[in-house]
C-alpha atoms as a PDB file:
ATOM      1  CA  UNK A   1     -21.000 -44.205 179.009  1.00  0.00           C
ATOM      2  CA  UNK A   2     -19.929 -44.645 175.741  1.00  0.00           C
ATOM      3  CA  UNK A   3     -21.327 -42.390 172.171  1.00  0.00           C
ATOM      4  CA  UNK A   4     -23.719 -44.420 170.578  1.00  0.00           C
ATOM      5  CA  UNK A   5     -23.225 -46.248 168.124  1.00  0.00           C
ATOM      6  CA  UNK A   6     -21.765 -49.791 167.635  1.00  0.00           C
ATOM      7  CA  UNK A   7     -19.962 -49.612 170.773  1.00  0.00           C
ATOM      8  CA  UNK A   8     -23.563 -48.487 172.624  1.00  0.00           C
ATOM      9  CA  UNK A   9     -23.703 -50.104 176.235  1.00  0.00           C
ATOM     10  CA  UNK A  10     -27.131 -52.251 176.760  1.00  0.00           C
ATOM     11  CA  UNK A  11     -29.411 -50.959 178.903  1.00  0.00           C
ATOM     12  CA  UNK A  12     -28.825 -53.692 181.622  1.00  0.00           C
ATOM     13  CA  UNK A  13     -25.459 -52.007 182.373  1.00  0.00           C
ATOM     14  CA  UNK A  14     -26.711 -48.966 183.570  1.00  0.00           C
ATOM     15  CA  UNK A  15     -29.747 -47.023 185.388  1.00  0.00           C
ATOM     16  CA  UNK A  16     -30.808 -43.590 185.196  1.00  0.00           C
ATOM     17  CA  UNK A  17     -33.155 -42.372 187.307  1.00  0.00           C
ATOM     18  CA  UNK A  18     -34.932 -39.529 189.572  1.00  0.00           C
ATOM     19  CA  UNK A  19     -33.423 -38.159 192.534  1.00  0.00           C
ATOM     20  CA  UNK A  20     -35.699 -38.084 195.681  1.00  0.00           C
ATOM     21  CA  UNK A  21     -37.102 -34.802 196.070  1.00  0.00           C
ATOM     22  CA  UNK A  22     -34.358 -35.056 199.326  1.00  0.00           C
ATOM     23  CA  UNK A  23     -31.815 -36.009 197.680  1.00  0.00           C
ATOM     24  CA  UNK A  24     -32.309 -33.527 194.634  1.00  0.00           C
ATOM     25  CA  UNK A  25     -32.567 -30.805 197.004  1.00  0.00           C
ATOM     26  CA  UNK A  26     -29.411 -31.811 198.782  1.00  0.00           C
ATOM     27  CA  UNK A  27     -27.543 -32.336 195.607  1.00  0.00           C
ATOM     28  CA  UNK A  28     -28.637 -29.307 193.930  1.00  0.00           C
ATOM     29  CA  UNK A  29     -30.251 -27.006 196.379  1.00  0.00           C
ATOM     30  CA  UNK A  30     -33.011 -26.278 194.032  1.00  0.00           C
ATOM     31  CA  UNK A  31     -36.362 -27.860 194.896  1.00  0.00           C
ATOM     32  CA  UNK A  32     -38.394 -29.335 192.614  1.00  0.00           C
ATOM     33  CA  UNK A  33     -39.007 -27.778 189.077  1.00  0.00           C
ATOM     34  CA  UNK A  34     -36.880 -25.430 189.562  1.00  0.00           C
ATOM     35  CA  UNK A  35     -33.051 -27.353 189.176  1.00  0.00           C
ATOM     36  CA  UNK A  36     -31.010 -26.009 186.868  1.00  0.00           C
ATOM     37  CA  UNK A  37     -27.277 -26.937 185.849  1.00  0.00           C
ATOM     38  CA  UNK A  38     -25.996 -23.757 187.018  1.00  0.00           C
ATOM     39  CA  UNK A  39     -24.909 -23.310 190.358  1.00  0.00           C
ATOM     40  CA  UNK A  40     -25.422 -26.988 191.650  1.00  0.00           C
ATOM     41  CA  UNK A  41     -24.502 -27.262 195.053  1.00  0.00           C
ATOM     42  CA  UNK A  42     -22.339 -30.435 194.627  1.00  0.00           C
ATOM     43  CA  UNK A  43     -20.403 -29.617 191.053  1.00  0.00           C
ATOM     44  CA  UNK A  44     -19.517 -33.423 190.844  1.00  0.00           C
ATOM     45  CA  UNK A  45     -23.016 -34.138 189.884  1.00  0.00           C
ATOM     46  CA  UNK A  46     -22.952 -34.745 186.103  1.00  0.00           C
ATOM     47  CA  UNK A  47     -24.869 -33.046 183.354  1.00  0.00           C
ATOM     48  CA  UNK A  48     -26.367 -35.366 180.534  1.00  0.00           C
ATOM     49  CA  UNK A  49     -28.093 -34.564 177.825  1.00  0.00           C
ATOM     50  CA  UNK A  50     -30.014 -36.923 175.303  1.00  0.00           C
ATOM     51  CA  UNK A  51     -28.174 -36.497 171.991  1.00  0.00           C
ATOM     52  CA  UNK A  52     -31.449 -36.304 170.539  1.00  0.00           C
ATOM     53  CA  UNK A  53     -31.501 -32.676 171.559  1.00  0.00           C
ATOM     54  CA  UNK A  54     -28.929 -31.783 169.127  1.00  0.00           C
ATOM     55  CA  UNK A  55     -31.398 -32.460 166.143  1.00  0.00           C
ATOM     56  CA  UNK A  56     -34.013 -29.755 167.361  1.00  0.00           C
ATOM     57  CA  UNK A  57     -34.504 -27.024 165.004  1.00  0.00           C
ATOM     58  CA  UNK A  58     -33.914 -24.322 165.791  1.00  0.00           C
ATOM     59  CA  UNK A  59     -31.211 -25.673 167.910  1.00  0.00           C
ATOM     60  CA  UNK A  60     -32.571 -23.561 171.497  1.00  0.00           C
ATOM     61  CA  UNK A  61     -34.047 -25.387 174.640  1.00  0.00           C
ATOM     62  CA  UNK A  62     -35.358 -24.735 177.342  1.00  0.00           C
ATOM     63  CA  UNK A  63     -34.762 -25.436 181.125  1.00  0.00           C
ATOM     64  CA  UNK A  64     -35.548 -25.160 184.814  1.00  0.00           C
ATOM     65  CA  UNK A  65     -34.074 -21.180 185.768  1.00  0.00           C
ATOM     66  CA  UNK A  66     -33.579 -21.802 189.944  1.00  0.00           C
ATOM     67  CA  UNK A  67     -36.894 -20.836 190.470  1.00  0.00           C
ATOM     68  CA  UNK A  68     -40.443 -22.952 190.236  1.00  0.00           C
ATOM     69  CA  UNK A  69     -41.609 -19.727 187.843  1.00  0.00           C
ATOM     70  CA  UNK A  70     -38.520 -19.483 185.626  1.00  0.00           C
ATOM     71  CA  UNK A  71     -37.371 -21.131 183.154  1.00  0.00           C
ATOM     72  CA  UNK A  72     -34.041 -20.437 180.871  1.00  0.00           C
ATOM     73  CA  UNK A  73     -33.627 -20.534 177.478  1.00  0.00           C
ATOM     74  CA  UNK A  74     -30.525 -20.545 175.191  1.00  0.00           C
ATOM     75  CA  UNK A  75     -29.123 -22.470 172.275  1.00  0.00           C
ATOM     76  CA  UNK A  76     -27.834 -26.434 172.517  1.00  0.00           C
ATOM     77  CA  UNK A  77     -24.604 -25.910 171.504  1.00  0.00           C
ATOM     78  CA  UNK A  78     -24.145 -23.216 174.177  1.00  0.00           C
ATOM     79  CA  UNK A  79     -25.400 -25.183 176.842  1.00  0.00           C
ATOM     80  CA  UNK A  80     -22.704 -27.982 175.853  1.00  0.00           C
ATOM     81  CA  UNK A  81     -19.715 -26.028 176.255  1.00  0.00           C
ATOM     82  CA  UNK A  82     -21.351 -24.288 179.293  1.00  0.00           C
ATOM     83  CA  UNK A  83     -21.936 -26.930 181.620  1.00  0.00           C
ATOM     84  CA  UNK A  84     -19.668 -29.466 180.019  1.00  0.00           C
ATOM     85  CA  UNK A  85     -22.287 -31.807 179.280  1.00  0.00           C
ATOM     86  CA  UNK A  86     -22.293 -35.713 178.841  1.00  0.00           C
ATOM     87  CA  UNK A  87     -23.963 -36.060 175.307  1.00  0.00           C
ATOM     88  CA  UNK A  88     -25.585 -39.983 174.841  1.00  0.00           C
ATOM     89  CA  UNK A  89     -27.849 -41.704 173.411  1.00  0.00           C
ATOM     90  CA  UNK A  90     -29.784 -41.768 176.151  1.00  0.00           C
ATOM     91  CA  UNK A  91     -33.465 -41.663 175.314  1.00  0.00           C
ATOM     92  CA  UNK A  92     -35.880 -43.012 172.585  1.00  0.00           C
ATOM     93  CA  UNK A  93     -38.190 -41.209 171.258  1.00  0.00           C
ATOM     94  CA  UNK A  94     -41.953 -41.986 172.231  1.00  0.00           C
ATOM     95  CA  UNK A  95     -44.065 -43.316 169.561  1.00  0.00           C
ATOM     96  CA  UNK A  96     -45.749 -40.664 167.406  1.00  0.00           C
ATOM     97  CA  UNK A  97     -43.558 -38.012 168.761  1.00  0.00           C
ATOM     98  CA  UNK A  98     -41.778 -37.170 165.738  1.00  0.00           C
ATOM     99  CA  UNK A  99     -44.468 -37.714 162.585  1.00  0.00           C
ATOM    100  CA  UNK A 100     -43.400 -36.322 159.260  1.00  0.00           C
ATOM    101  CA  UNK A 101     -45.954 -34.046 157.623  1.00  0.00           C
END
């Protein structure tokens, strides 16, 4: 992946998508709404996150805990240097999402 930008891949050159609910739980050992980035069973499995995130305000999130019934919360910039994220333009947003009042 490259930052976005004028160097910005085209979509045809790459695919994200979902993990199987097997292969998430083998990858992770978390089952479904539950994974977090913390603990992963295989820690080769890499963490993105759509640079749109960093424009929140206030800059928190919000994410699955390792449990179906928690969740975690804590700031963007922490969760960066804490998992070592891959930050890309990965996302769009959908239309509507963002309308100025």
């Amino acid at each position: 992946l490259r930052s976005a930008g004028k160097d910005r891949l085209p979509p045809n050159k790459f695919e994200f998508r979902l993990a199987s609910s097997e292969d998430n739980d083998r990858l992770t050992g978390y089952v479904h709404n539950s994974v977090t980035p913390f603990g992963l069973l295989d820690e080769k499995v890499p963490i993105l996150m759509a640079s749109a995130i960093r424009d929140v305000k206030p800059a928190f999130m919000f994410m699955g805990g390792g449990h179906v019934d928690l969740k975690l919360g804590m700031a963007v910039e922490e969760f960066i240097k804490g998992t070592d994220a891959i930050v890309a333009d990965v996302s769009e947003p959908r239309s509507g999402a963002f309308k100025e009042e």
